[in-house]
Protein backbone atom coordinates (compact mmCIF):
# COMPACT_ATOMS: atom_id res chain seq x y z
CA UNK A 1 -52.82 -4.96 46.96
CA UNK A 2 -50.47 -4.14 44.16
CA UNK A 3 -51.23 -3.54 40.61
CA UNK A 4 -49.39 -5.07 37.63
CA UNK A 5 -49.88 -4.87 33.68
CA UNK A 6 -50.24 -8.30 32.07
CA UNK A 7 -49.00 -8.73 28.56
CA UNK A 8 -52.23 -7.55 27.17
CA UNK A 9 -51.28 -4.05 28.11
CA UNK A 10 -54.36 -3.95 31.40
CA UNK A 11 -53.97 -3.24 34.44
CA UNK A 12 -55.09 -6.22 36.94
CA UNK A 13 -55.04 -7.01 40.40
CA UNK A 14 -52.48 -9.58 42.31
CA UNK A 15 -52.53 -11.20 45.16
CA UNK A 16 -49.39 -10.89 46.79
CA UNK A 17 -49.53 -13.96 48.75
CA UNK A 18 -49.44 -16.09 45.76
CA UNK A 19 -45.85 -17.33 45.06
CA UNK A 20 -44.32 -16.50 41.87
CA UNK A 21 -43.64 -19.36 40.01
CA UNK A 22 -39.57 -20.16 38.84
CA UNK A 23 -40.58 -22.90 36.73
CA UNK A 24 -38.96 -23.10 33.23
CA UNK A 25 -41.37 -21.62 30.28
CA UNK A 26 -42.74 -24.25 27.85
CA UNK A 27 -40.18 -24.55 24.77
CA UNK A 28 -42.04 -22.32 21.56
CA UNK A 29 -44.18 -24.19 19.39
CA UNK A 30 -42.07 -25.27 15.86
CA UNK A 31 -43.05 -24.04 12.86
CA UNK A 32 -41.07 -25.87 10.29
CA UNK A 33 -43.22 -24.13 7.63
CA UNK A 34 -43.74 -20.19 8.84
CA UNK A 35 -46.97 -20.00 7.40
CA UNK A 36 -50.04 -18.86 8.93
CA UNK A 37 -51.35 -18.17 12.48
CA UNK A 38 -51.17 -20.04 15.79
CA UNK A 39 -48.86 -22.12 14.54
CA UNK A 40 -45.93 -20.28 17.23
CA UNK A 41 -42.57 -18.69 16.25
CA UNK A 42 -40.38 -20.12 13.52
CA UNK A 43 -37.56 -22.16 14.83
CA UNK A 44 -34.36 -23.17 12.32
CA UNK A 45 -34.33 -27.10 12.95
CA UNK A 46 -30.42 -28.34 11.99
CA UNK A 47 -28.42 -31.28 13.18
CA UNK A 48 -25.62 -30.14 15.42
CA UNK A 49 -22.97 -32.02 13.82
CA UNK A 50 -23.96 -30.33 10.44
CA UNK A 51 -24.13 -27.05 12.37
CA UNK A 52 -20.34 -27.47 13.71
CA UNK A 53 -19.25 -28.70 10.28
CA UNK A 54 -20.43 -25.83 8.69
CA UNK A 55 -18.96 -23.68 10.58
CA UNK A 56 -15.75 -25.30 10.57
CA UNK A 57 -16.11 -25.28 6.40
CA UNK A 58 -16.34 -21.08 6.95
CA UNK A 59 -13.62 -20.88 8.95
CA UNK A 60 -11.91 -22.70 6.59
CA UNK A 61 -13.19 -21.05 3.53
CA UNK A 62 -13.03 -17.30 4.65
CA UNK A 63 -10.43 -17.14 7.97
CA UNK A 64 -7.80 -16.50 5.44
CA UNK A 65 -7.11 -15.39 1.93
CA UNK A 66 -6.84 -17.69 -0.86
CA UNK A 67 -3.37 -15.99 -1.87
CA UNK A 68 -2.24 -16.70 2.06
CA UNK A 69 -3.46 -20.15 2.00
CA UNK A 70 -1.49 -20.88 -1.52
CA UNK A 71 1.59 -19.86 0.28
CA UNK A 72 1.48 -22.16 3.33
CA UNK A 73 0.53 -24.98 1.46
CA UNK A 74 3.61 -24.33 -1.06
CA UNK A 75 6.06 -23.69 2.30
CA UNK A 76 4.54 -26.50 4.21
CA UNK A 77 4.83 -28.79 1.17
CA UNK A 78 8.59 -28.23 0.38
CA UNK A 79 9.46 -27.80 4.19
CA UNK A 80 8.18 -32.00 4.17
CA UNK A 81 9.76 -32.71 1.24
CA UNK A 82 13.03 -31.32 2.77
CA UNK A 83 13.08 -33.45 5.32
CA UNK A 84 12.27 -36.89 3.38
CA UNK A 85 15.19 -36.85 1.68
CA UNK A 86 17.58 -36.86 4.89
CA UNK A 87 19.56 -40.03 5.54
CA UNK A 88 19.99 -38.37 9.43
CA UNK A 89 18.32 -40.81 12.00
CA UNK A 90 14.65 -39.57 12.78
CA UNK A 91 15.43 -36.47 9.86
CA UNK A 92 12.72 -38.21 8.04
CA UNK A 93 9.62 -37.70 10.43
CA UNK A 94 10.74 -34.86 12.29
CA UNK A 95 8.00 -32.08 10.53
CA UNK A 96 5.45 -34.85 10.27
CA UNK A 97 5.88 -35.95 14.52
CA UNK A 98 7.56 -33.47 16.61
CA UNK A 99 10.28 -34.91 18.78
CA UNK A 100 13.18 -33.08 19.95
CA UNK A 101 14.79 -33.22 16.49
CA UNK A 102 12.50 -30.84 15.09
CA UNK A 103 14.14 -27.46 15.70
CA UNK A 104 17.55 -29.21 14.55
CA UNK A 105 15.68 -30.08 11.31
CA UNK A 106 14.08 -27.21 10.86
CA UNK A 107 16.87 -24.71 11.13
CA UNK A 108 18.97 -26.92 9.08
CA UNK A 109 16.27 -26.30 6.25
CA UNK A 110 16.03 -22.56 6.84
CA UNK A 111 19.86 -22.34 6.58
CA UNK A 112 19.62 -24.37 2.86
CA UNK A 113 17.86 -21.66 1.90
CA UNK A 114 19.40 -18.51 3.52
CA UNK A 115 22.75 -19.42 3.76
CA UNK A 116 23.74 -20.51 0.36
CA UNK A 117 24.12 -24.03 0.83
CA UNK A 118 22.12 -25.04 -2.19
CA UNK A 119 23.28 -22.55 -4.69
CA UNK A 120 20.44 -19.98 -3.31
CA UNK A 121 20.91 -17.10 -0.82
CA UNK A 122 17.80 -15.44 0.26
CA UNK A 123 16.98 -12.92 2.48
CA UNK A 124 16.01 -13.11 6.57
CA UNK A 125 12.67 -11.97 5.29
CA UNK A 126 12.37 -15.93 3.53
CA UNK A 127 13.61 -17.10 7.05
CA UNK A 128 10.78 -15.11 8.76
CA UNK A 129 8.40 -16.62 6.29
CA UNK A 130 9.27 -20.03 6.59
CA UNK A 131 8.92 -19.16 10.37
CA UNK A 132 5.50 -17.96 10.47
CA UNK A 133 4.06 -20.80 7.73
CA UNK A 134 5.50 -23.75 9.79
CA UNK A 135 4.36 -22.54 13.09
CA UNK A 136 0.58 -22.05 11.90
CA UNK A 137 1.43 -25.55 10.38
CA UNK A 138 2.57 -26.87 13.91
CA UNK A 139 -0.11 -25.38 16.07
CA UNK A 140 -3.21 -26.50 13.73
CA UNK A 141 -1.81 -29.73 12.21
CA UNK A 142 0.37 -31.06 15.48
CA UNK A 143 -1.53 -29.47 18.41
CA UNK A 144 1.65 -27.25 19.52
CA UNK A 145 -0.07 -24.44 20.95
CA UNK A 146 1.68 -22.10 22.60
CA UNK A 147 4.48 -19.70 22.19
CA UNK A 148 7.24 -21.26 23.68
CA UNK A 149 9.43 -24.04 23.63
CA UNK A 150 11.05 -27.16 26.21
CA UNK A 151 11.89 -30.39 25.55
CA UNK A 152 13.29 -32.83 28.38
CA UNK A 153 16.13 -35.61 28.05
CA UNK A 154 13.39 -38.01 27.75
CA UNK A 155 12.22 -35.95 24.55
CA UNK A 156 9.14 -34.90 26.31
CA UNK A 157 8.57 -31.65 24.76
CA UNK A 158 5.88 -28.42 25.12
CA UNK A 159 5.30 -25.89 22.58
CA UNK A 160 6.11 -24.89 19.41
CA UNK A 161 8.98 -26.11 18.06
CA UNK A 162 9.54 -23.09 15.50
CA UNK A 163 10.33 -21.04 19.40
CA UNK A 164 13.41 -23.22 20.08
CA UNK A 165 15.93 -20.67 21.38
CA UNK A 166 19.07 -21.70 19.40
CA UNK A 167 16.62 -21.87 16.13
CA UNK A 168 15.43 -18.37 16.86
CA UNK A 169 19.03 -16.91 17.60
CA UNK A 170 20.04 -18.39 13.82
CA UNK A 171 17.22 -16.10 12.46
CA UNK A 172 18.35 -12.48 14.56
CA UNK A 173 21.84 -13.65 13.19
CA UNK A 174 20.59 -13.53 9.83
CA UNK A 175 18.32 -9.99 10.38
CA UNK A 176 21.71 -8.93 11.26
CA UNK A 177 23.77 -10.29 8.51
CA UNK A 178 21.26 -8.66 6.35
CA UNK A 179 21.13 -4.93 8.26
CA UNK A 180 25.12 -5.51 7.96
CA UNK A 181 25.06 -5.89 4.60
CA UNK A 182 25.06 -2.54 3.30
CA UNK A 183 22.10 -2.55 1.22
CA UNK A 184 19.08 -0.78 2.36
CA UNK A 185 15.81 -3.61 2.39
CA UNK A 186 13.37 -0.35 1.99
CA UNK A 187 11.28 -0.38 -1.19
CA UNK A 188 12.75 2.79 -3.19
CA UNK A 189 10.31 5.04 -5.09
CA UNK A 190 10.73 4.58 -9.15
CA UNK A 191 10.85 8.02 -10.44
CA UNK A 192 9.94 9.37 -13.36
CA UNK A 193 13.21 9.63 -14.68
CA UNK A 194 13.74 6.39 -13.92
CA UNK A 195 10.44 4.94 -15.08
CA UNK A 196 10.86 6.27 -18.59
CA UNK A 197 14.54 4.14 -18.91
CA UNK A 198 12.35 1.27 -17.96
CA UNK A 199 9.91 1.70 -20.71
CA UNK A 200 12.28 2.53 -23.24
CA UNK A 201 14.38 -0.95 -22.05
CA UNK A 202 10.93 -2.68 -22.38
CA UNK A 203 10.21 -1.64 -26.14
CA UNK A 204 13.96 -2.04 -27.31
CA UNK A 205 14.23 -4.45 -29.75
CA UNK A 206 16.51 -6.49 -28.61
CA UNK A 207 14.90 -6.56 -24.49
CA UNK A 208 11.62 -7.79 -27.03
CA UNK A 209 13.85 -10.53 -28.55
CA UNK A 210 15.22 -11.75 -25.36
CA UNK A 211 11.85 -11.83 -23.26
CA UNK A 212 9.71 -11.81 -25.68
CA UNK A 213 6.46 -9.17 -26.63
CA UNK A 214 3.73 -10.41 -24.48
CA UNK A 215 6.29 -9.90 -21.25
CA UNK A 216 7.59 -7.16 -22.36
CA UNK A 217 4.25 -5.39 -22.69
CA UNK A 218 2.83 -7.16 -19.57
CA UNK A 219 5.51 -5.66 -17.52
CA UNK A 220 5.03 -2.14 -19.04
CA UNK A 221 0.82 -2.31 -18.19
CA UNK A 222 1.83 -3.48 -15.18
CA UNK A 223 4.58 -0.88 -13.97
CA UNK A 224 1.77 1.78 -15.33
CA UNK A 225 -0.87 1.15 -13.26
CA UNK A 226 1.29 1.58 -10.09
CA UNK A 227 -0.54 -0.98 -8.28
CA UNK A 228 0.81 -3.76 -7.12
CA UNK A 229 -2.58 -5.06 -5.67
CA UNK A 230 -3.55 -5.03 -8.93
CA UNK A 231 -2.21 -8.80 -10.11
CA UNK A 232 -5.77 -10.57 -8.59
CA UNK A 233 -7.39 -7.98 -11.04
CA UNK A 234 -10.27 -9.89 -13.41
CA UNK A 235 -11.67 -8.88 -16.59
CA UNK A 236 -14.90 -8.56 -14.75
CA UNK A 237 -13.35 -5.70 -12.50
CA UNK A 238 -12.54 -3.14 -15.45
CA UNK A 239 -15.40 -1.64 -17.41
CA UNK A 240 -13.59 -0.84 -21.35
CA UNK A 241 -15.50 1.21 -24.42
CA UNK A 242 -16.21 4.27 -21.86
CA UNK A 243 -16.68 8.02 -22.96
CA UNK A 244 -16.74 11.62 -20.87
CA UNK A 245 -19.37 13.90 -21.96
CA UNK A 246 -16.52 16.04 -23.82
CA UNK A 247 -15.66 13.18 -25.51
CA UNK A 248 -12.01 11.25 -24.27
CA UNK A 249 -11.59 7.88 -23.79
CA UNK A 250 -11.48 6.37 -20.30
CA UNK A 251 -11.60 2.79 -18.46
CA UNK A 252 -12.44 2.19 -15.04
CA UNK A 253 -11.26 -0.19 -12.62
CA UNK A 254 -12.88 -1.71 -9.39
CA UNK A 255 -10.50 -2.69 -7.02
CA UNK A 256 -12.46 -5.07 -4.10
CA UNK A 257 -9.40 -6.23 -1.72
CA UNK A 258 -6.40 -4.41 -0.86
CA UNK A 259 -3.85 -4.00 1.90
CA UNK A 260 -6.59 -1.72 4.23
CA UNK A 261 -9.33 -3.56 2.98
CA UNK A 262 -9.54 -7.53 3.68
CA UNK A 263 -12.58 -8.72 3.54
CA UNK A 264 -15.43 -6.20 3.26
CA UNK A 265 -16.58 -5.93 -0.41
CA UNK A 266 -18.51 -3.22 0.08
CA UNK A 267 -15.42 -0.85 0.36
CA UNK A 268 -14.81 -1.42 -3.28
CA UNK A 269 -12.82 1.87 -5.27
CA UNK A 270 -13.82 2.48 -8.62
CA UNK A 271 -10.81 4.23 -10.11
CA UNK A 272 -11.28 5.84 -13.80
CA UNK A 273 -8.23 5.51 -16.10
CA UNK A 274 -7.96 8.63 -19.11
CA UNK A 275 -5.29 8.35 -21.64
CA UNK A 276 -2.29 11.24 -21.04
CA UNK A 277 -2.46 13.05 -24.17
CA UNK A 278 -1.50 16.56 -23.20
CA UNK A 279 2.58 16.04 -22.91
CA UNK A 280 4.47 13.37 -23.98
CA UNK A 281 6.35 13.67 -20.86
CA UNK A 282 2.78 11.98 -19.56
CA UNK A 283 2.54 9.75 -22.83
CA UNK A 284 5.52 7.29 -21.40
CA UNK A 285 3.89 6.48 -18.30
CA UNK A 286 0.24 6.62 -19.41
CA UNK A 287 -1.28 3.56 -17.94
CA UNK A 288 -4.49 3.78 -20.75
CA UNK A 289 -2.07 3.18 -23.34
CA UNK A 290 -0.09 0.47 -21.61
CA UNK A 291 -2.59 -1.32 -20.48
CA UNK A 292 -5.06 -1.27 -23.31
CA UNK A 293 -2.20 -2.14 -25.62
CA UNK A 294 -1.33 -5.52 -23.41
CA UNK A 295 -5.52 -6.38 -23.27
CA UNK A 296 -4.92 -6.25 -27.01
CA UNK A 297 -1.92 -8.50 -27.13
CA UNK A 298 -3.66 -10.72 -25.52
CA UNK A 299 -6.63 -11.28 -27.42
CA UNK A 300 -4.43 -10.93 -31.11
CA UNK A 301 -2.01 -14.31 -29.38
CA UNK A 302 -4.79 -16.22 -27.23
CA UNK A 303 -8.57 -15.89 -27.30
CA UNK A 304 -11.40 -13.72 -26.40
CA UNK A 305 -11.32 -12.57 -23.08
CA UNK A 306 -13.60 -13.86 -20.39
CA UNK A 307 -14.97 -12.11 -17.12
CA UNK A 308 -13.11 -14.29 -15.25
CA UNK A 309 -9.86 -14.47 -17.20
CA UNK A 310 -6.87 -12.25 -15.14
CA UNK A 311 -6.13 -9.29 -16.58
CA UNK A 312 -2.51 -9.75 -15.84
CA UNK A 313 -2.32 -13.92 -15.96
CA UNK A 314 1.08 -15.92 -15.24
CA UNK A 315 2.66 -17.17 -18.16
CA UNK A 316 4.65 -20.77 -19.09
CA UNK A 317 8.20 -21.34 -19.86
CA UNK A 318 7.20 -20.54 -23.77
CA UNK A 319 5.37 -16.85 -22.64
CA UNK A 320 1.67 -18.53 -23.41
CA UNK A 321 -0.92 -17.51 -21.74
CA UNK A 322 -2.31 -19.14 -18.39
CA UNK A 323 -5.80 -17.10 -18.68
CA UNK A 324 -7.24 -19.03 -15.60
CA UNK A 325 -4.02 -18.41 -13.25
CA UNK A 326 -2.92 -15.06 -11.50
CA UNK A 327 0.41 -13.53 -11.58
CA UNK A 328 2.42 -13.50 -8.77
CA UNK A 329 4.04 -10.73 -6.87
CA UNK A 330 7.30 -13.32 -6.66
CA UNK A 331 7.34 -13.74 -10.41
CA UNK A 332 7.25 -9.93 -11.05
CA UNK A 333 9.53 -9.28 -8.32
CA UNK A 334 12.49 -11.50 -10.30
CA UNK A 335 11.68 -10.42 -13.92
CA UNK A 336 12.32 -6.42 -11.59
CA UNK A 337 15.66 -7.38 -10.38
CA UNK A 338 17.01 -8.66 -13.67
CA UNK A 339 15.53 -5.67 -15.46
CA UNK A 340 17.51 -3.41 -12.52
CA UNK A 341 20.35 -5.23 -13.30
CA UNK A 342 20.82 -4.96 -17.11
CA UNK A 343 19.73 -1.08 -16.78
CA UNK A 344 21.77 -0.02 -14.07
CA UNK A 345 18.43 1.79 -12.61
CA UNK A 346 20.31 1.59 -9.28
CA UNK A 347 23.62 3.40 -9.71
CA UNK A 348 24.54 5.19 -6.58
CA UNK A 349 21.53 4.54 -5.08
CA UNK A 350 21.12 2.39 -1.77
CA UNK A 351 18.32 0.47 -1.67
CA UNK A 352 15.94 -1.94 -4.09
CA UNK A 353 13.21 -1.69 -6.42
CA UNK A 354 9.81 -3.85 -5.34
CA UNK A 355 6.87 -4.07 -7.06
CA UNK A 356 6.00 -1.46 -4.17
CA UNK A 357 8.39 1.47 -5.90
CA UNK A 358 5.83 1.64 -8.86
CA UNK A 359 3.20 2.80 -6.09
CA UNK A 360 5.33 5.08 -4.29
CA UNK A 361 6.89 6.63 -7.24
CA UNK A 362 3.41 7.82 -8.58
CA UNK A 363 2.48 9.02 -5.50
CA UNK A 364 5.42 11.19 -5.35
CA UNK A 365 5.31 12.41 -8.93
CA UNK A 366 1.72 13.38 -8.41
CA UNK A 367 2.16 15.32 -5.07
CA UNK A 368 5.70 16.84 -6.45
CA UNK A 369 6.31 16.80 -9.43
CA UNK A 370 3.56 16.65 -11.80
CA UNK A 371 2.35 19.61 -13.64
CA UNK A 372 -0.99 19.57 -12.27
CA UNK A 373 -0.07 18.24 -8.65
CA UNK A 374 -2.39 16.75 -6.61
CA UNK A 375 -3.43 17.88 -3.15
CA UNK A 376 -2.00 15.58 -0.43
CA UNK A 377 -6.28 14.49 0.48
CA UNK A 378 -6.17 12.58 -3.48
CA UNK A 379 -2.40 11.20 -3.18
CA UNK A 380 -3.56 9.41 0.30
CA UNK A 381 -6.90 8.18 -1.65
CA UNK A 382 -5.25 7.24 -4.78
CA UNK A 383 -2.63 5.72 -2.81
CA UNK A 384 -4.86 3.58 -0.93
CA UNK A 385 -3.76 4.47 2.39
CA UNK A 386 -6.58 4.21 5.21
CA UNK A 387 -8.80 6.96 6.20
CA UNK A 388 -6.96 6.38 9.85
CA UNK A 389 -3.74 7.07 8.23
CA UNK A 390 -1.51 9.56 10.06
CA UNK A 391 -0.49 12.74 7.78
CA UNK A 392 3.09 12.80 9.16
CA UNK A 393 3.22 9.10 8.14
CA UNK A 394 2.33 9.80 4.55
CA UNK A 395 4.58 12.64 4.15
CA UNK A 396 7.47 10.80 5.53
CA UNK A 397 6.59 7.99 3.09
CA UNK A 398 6.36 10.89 0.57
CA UNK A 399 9.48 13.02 0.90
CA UNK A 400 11.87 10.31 3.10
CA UNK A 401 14.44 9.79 0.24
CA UNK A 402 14.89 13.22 -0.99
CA UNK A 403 14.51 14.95 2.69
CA UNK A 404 17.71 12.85 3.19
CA UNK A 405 19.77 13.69 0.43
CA UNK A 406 18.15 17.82 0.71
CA UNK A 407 19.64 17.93 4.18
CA UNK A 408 22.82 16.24 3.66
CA UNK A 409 26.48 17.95 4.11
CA UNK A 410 28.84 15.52 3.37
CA UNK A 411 30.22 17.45 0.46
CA UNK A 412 30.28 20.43 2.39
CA UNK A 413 33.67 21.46 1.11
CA UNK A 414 33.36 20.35 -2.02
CA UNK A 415 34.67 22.84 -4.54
CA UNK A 416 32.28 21.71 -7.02
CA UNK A 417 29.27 21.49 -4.55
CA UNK A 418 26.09 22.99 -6.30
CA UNK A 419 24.54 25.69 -3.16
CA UNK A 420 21.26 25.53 -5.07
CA UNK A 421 20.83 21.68 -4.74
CA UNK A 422 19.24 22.15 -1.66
CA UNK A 423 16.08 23.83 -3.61
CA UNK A 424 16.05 20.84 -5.89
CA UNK A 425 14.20 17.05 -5.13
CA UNK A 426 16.43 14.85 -5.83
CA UNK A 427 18.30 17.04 -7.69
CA UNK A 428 16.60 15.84 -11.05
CA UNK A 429 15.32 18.14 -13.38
CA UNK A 430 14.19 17.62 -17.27
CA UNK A 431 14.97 21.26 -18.65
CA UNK A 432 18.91 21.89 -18.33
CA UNK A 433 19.27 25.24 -15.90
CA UNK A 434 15.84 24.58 -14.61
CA UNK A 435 14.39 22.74 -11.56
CA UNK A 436 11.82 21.92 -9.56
CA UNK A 437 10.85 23.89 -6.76
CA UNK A 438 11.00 22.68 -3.24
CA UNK A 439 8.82 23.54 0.00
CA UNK A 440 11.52 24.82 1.59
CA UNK A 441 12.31 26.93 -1.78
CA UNK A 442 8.86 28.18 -1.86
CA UNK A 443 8.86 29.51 1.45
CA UNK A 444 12.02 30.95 1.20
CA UNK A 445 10.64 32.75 -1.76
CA UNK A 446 7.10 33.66 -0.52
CA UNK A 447 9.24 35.35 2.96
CA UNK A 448 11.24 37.01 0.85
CA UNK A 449 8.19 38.52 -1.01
CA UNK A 450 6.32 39.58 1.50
CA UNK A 451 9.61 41.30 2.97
CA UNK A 452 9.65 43.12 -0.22
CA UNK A 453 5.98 44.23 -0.22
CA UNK A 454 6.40 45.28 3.35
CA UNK A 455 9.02 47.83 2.33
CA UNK A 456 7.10 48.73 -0.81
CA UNK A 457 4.28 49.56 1.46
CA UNK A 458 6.13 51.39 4.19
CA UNK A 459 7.70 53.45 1.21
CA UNK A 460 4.65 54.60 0.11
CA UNK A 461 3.27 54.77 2.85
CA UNK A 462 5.53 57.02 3.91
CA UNK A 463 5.20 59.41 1.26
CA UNK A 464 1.76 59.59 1.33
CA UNK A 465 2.12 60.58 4.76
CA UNK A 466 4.56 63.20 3.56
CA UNK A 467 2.06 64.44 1.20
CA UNK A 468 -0.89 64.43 3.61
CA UNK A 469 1.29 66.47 6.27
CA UNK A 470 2.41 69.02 3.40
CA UNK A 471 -1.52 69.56 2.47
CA UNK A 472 -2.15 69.77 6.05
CA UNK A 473 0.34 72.25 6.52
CA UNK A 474 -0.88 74.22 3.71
CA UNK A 475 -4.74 74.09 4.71
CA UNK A 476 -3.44 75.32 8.18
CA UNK A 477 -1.33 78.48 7.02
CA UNK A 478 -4.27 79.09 4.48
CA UNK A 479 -6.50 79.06 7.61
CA UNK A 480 -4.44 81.37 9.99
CA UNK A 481 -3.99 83.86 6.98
CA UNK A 482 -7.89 84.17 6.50
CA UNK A 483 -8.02 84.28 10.12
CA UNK A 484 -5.53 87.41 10.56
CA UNK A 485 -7.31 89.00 7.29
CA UNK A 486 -10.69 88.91 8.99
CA UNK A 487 -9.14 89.67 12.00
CA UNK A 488 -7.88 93.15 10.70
CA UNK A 489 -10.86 93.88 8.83
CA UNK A 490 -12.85 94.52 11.82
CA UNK A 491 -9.99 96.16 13.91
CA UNK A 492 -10.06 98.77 10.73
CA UNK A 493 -13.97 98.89 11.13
């Protein structure tokens, strides 16, 4: 006899002769209502065609961004268009039914557009784009799965066209034409130097006449709030009219989505904008006055502002408004590099300015060179780096540029070589004869203190010593005298 609990928690008594049963448990009563008692567990009752469609819908809806989805339908779109308009036999249909003309087709379009064939020369990164959109287009619209590429005589073919060895040496030959070319790809950081010339370009008169105000302000808000993740930004994300207890002025923004953060709105950052009223070497870049001044504009040459209007919209041919419509990265990106242009921001620099540099530029004026410098903990926060960030990663991103101009030597025999640029970032300074100080500076100085303490205190230590020994001395003889006094006192007794 064995004992076993039944499910009402008692202890009963088996028989183990009788066989257990294996027979599948009555399904649970439905409750389509889930109201009262008896009535069994509730149980979700769907069709599973509506089931599978709606989960195809999500996937569809949520699997990627809208921005990402905007940009393969555009590449897609003009990739098909491309190859309409080809006379070539089977040109026509080769993106729309793969065949063994595909890869032919399709590196003859990537080549009119990085190789200057139709008046525009763009960069391997375009190649790599068009690359990535048309093989998601290839796997989900024409079933070529995997990553690899054959195709017989017959023009029996597996894969993905977009993996066609001759079309993917064309694309390392243009990586390499563009590492060859001399000019750095690398995002450089706007500094603040450089970031006042911009502003001052932006309000002359004559940059206002030629792009007109509402750009021209746009472009300043924008450049001051050193986010480029900030073009989705909505009127609903940015709180106005606010007040600290002592009384300033301040705005605060939520930002949802970034780079680090995809998908989970809960990680939203609140970040509180206050005016830069103490210098006006803060004034130029203060991104309160920028951007309050283009929320302005807007309302004074459009209409009220809604919650969901975009606090920095795209704008037609004429600079009106497009409220509803976002700003793109692309768009900002061109206006930058005909702005760069006209101001020579570059000069005898190697590299580019993105709408990344406006980022990276703050973060290095706030963790070098700002009067009030932040500690490396609020750069990598304000930044928007992740909390899995590596510190040596930051830093690098932080000091790369001017640890390679501090450590270079080519004008080592220079007559006119300054000795004390090495103390110096980037060898800018605002007060002629002055200069920032350096890490490497500061600990040169801080050794050299301490060295001088150390022989300030040995000094005195020494003579204290001195003086001690002296007093000893003199407490001793006093001793020895009182000693041979008492001494001959009692002989004379």
């Amino acid at each position: 006899m064995t004992k076993d609990r039944s499910a009402t928690g008692r202890n009963t008594t088996a028989n183990p002769a009788t066989p257990v049963s294996l027979a599948v448990p009555s399904p649970p009563t439905v409750n389509t209502e889930g109201k009262g008692k008896g009535k069994g567990p509730k149980v979700l009752v769907s069709n599973p065609k509506e089931a599978l469609a709606g989960a195809a819908q999500t996937t569809e809806d949520h699997l990627y961004s809208k921005k990402t989805k905007t940009s393969y339908k555009g590449q897609v779109t003009r990739a098909l268009a491309y190859a309409a308009a080809q006379t070539e036999p089977g040109w026509r249909n080769a993106f729309t039914k793969v065949s063994s003309l595909t890869p032919t087709v399709l590196m003859a379009y990537v080549a009119s557009k990085c190789q200057g064939h139709e008046g525009e020369e763009l960069s391997y990164k375009t190649a790599k784009g068009i690359k990535s959109e048309l093989k998601h287009y290839f796997k989900a619209e024409l079933g070529c799965l995997t990553d690899s590429w054959s195709c017989d005589s017959d023009g029996n073919y597996t894969g993905n066209p977009v993996h066609e060895e001759v079309f993917e040496r064309s694309l390392q030959s243009l990586k390499n034409r563009d590492g060859r070319a001399g000019t750095s790809r690398q995002s450089l950081a706007m500094s603040y130097s450089v970031m006042v010339t911009l502003m001052e370009h932006l309000k002359d008169p004559a940059t206002i006449a030629d792009r007109t105000e509402g750009l021209c302000l746009l472009l300043q808000a924008f450049a001051a709030t050193g986010n480029e993740e900030l073009t989705r930004l909505q009127m609903k994300d940015i709180e106005l009219g606010l007040t600290t207890n002592t009384g300033s002025p301040f705005f605060i923004i939520t930002l949802t989505f970034c780079k680090t953060n995809q998908a989970d709105a809960s990680k939203h950052k609140k970040l509180q904008c206050l005016p830069n009223t103490p210098t006006a070497r803060l004034r130029a870049i203060c991104c309160y006055t920028k951007l309050k001044a283009w929320l302005q504009w807007m309302e004074r040459s459009g209409r009220r502002l809604r919650p969901e209007d975009y606090v920095f919209p795209a704008l037609d041919a004429q600079g009106r408004i497009k409220f509803q419509e976002a700003l793109s990265q692309t768009r900002v990106q061109g206006w930058l590099n005909r702005l760069t242009n006209q101001t020579g921001l570059l000069a005898r620099r190697n590299g580019r300015f993105t709408t990344h540099c406006f980022r990276r530029g703050g973060a290095q004026f706030r963790f070098m060179f700002a009067k009030e410098k932040l500690s490396l903990k609020a750069v990598k926060w304000w930044g928007g780096w992740s909390e899995d960030e590596g510190t040596g990663t930051i830093m690098r991103y932080l000091l790369e540029e001017s640890t390679r101009y501090e450590y270079g030597f080519s004008d080592m025999l220079s007559p006119s070589r300054q000795d004390s640029r090495n103390a110096v970032y980037m060898g800018e300074t605002d007060t002629p004869g002055a200069a920032p100080i350096t890490q490497y500076s500061l600990d040169v100085s801080l050794q050299s203190l301490k060295e001088a303490i150390n022989v300030e205190m040995n000094h005195r230590s020494s003579i204290q010593e001195q003086e001690l020994n002296h007093k000893q001395e003199v407490a001793n003889k006093a001793l020895i005298d009182s000693n041979n006094a008492v001494m001959a006192s009692n002989k004379a007794l």
